[in-house]
Structures are given as C-alpha cells and as structure tokens.
N, C-alpha and C. Protein backbone atom coordinates (compact mmCIF):
# COMPACT_ATOMS: atom_id res chain seq x y z
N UNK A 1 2.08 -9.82 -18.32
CA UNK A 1 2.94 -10.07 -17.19
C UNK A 1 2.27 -9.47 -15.95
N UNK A 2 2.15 -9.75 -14.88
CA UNK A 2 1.98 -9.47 -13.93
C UNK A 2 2.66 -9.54 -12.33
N UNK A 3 2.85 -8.66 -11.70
CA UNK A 3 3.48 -8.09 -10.65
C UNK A 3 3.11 -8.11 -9.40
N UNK A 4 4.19 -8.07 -8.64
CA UNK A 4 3.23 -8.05 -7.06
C UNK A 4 2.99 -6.84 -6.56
N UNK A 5 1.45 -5.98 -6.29
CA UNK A 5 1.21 -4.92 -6.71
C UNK A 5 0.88 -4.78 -5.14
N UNK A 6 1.37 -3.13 -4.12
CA UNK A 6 0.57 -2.91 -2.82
C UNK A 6 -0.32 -1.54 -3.58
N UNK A 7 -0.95 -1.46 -2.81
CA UNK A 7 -2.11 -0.61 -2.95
C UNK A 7 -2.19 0.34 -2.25
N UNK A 8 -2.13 1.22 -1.94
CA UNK A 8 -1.97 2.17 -0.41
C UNK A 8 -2.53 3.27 -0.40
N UNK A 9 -3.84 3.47 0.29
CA UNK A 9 -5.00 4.65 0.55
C UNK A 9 -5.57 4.81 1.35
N UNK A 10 -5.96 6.26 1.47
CA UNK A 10 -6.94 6.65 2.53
C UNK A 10 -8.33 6.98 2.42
N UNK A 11 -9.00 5.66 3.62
CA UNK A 11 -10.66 6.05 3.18
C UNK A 11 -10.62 7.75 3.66
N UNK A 12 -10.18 8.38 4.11
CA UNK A 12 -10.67 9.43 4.88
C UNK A 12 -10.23 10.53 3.28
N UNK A 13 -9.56 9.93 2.11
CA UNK A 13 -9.15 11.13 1.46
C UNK A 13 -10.29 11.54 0.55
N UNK A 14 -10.05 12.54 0.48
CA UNK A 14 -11.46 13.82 0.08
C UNK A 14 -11.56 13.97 -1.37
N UNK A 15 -10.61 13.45 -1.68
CA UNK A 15 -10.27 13.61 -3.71
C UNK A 15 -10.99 12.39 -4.55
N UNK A 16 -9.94 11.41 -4.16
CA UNK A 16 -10.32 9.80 -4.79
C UNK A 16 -10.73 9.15 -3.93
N UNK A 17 -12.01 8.67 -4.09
CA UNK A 17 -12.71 7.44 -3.32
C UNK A 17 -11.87 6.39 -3.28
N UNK A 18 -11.82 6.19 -1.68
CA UNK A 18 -11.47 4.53 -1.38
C UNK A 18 -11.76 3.43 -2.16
N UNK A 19 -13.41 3.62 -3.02
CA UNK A 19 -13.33 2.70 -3.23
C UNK A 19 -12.93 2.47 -4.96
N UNK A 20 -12.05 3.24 -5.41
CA UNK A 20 -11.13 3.59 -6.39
C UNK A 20 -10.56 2.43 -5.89
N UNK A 21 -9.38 2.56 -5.09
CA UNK A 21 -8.30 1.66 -4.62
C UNK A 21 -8.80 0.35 -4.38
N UNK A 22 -10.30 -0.05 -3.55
CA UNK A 22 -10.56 -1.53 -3.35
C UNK A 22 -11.08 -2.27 -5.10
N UNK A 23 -11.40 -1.46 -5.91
CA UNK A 23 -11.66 -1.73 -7.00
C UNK A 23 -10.48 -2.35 -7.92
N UNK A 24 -9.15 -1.46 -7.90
CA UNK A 24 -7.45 -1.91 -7.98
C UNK A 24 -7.56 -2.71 -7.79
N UNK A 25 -7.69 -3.09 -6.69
CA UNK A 25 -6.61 -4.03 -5.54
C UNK A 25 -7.93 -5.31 -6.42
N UNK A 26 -8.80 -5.09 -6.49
CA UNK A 26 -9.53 -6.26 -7.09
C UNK A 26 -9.44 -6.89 -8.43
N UNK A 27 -9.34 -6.15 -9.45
CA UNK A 27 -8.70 -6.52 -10.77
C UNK A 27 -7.37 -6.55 -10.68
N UNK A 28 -6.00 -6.57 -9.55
CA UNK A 28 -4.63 -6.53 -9.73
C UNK A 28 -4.16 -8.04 -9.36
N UNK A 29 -5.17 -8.87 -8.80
CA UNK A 29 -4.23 -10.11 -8.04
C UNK A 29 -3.33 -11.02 -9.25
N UNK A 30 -2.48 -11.72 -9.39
CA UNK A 30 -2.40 -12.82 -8.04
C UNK A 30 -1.74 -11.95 -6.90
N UNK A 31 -1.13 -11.25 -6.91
CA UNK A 31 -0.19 -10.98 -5.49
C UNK A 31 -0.37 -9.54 -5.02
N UNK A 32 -2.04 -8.91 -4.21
CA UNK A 32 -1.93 -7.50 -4.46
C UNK A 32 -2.55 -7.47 -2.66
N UNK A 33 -2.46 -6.49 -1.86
CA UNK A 33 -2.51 -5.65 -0.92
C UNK A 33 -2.80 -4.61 -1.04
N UNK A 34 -4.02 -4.43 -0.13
CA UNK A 34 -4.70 -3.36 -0.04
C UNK A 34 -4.35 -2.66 1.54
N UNK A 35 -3.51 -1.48 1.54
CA UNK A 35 -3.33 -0.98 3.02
C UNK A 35 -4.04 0.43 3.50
N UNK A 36 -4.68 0.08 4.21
CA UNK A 36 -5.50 1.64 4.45
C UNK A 36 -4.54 2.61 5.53
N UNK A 37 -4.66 3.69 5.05
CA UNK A 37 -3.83 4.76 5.45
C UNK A 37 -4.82 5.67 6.79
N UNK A 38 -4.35 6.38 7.52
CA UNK A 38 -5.18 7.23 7.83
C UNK A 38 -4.86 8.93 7.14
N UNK A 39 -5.60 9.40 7.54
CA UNK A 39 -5.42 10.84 6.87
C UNK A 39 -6.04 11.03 5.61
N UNK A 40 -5.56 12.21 4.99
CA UNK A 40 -6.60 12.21 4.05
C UNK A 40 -6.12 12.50 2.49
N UNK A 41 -5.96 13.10 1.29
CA UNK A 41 -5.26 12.94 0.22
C UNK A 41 -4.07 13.51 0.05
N UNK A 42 -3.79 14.77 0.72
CA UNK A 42 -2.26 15.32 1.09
C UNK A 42 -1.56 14.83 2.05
N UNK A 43 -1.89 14.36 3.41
CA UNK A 43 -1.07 14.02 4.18
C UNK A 43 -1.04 12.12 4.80
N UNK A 44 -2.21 11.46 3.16
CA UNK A 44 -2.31 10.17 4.56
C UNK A 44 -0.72 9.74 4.51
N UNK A 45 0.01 9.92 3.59
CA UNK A 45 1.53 9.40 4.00
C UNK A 45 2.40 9.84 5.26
N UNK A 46 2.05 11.18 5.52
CA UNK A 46 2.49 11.60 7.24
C UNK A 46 1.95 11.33 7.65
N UNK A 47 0.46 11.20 7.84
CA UNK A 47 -0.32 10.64 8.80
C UNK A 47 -0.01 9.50 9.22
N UNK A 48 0.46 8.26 8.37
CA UNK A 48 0.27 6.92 8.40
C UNK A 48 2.00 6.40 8.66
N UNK A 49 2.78 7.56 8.42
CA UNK A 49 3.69 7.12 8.28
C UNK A 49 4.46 5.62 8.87
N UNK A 50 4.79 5.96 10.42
CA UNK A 50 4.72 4.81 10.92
C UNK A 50 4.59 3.31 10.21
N UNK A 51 3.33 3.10 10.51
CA UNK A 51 2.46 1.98 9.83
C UNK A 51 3.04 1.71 8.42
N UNK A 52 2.98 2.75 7.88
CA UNK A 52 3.11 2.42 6.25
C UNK A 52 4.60 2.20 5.98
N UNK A 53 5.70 2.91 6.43
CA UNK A 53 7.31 2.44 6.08
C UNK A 53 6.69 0.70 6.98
N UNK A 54 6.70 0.30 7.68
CA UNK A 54 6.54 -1.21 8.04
C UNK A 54 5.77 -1.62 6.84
N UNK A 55 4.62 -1.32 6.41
CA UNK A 55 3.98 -2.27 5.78
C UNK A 55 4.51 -2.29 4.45
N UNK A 56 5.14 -1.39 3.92
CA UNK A 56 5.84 -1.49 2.75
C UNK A 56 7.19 -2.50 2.55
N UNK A 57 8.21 -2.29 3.87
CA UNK A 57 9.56 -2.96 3.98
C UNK A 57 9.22 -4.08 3.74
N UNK A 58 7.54 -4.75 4.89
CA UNK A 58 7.62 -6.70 4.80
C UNK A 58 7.23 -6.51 3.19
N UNK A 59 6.06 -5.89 2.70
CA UNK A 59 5.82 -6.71 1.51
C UNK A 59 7.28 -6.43 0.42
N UNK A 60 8.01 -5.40 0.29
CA UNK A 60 8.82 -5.73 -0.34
C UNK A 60 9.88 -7.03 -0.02
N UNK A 61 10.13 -6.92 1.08
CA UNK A 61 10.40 -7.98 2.17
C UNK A 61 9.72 -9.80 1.38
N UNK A 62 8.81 -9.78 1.52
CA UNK A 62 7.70 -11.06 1.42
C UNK A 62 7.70 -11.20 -0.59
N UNK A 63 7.84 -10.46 -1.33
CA UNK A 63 7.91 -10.31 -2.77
C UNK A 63 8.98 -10.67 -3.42
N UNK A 64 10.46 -10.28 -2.82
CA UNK A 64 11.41 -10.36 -3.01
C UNK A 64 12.32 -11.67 -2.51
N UNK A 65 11.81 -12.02 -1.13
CA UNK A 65 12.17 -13.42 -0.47
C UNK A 65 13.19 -12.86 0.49
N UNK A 66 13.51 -11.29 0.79
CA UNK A 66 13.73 -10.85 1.59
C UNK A 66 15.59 -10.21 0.93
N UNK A 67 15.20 -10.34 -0.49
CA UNK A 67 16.82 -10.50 -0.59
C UNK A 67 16.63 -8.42 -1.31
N UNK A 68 16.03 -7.78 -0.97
CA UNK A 68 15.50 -6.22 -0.94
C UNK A 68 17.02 -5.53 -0.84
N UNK A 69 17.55 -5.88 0.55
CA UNK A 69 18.81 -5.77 0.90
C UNK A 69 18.39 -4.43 1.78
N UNK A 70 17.37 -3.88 2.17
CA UNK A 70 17.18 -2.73 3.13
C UNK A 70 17.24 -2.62 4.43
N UNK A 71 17.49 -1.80 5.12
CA UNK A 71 17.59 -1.65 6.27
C UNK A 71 16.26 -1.56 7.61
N UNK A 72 16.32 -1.93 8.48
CA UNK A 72 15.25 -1.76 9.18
C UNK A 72 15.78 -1.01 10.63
C-alpha cells in the first residue's frame, strides 16, 4: 500500500544528510514532497516555521481533497 508521503528537512542540518531525505523522497512516490527547511537538526522546525505550518496544511489540504477540516 502506499501513501501520500511529505518529506521535510534541512540541508543546513549537521546530523542527517540532506541527502538522506532526497534519497526518501525518491524511492517514496507516487505522491511524495520534498520541503527544505532552513535551520539546522534541532531547530529547522522553528526556524522554518512559518513556511512549513503552510506547506504542510496545502499538502494535507491537496491529499485529502481538502476535506482535513483544519483551520487556517
């Protein structure tokens, strides 16, 4: 079975290579997203925050057909 999978990392993080995640995002399709974060392995989620609550809402948004039922 397969899922609609996002991907979400930071080239800048110091632990796991980026290209960990573009490697994912390459064996996960049909339906996968790759979103680069800024920051680095503790904080790219504050760092990116912004950016990333949006890019998460559409694709759950775009996966679901919008019926998520969340708030924006």
């Amino acid at each position: 079975m397969s899922a609609p999978t996002l991907v979400a990392h930071a080239p800048g993080d110091e632990i796991v290579s980026f290209d960990h995640a573009r490697r994912l995002a390459a064996i996960r399709p049909p339906v996968v997203e790759l979103v680069e974060l800024a920051g680095g392995h503790n904080d790219a989620f504050l760092a990116a925050r912004p950016g990333y609550t949006r890019t998460l809402a559409d694709f759950i948004e775009r996966v679901t057909g919008g019926g998520a039922g969340h708030a924006r």
